[in-house]
C-alpha atoms as a PDB file:
ATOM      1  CA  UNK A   1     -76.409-253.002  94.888  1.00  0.00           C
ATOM      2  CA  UNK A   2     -77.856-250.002  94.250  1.00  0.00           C
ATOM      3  CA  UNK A   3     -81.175-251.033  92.491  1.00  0.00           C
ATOM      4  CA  UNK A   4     -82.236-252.508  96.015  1.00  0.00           C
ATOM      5  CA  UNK A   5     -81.734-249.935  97.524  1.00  0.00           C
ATOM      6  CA  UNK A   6     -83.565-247.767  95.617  1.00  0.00           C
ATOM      7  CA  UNK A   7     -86.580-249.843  95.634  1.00  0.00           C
ATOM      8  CA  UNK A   8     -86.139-250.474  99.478  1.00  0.00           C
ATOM      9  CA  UNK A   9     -86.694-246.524  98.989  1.00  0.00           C
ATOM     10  CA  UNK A  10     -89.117-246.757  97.114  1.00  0.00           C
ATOM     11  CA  UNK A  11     -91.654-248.599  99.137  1.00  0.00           C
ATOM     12  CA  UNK A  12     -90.516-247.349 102.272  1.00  0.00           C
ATOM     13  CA  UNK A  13     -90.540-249.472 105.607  1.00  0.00           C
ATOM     14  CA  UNK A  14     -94.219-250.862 104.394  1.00  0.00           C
ATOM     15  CA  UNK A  15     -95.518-253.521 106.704  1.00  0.00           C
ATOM     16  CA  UNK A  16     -97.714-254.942 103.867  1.00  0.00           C
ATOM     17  CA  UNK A  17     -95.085-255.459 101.412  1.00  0.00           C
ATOM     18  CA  UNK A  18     -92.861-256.890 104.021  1.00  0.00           C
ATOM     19  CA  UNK A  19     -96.098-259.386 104.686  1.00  0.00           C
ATOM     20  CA  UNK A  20     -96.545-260.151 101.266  1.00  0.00           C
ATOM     21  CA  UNK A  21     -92.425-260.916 100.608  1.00  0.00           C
ATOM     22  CA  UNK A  22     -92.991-263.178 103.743  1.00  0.00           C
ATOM     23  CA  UNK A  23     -96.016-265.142 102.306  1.00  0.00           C
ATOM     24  CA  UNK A  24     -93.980-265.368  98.602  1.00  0.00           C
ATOM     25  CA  UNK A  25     -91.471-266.911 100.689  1.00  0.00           C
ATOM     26  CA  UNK A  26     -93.716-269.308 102.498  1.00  0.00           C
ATOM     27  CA  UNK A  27     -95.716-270.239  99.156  1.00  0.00           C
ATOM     28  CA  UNK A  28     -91.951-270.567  97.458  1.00  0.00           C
ATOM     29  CA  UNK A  29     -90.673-272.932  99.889  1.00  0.00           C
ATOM     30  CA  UNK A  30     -94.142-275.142 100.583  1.00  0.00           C
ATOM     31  CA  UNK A  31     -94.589-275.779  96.515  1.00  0.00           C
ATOM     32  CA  UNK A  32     -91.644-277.965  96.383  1.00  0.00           C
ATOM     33  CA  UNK A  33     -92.889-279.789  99.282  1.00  0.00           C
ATOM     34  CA  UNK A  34     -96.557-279.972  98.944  1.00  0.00           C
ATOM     35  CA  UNK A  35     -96.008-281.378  94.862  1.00  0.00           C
ATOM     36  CA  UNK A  36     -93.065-284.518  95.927  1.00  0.00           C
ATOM     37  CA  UNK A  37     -94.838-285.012  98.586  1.00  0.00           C
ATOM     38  CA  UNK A  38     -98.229-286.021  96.653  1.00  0.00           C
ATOM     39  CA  UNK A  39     -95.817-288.338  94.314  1.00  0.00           C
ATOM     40  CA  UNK A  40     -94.142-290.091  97.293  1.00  0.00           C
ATOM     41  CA  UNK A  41     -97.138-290.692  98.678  1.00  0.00           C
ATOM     42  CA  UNK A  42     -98.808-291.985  95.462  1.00  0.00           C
ATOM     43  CA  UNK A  43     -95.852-293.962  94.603  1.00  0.00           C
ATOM     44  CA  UNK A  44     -96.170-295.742  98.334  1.00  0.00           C
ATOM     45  CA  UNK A  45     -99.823-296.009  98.130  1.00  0.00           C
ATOM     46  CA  UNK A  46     -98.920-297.824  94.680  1.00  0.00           C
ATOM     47  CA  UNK A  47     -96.061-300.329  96.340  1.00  0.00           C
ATOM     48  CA  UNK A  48     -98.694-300.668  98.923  1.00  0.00           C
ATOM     49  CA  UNK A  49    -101.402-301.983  96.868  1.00  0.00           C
ATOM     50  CA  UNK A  50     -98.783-304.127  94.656  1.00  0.00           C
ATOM     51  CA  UNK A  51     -97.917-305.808  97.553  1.00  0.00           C
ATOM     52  CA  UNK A  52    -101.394-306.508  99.140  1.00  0.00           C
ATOM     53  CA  UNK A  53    -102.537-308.134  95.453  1.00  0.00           C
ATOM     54  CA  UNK A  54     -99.314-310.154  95.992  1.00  0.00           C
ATOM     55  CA  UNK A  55     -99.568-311.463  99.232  1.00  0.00           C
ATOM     56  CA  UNK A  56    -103.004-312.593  98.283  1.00  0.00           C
ATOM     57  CA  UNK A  57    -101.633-314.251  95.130  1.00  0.00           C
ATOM     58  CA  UNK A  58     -98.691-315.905  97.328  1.00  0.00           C
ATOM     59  CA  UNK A  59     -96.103-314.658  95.394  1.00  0.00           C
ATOM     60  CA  UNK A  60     -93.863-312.313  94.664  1.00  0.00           C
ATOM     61  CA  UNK A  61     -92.505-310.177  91.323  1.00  0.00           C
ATOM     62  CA  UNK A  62     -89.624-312.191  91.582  1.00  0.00           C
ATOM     63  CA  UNK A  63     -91.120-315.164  91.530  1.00  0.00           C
ATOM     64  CA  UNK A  64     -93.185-315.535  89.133  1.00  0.00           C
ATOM     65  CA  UNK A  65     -92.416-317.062  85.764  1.00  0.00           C
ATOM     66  CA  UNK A  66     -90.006-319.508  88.341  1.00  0.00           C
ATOM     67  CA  UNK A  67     -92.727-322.080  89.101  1.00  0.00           C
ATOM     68  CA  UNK A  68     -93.036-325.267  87.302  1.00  0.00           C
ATOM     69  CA  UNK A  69     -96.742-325.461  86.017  1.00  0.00           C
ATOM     70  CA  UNK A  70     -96.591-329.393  85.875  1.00  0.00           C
END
């Protein structure tokens, strides 16, 4: 407890370093976000596609291997 204090003394009542803990915070809380939501997203896209190449086909995962070739 009394380390934070002394560095709250330390830099004073600065408005930039009160700025820059915000933006650490913002940057902190977005990278979590920004990085699973690019591999939901790619994952979808991926399902997406899958399923387009499917329907064309006319079947699905599941089915195949199931139809009689004769």
């Amino acid at each position: 407890m009394i380390l934070p204090t002394l560095l709250a003394l330390l830099h004073g009542d600065s408005r930039a370093m009160e700025l820059a803990y915000f933006w650490a915070a913002v940057l902190l809380a977005l990278t979590p976000v920004i990085i699973f939501g690019t591999i939901g997203g790619l994952v979808l896209r991926r399902i997406w596609k899958e399923r387009q190449v499917t329907d064309e086909v006319g079947t699905l995962n599941s089915e195949r291997g199931t139809e009689d070739p004769a």
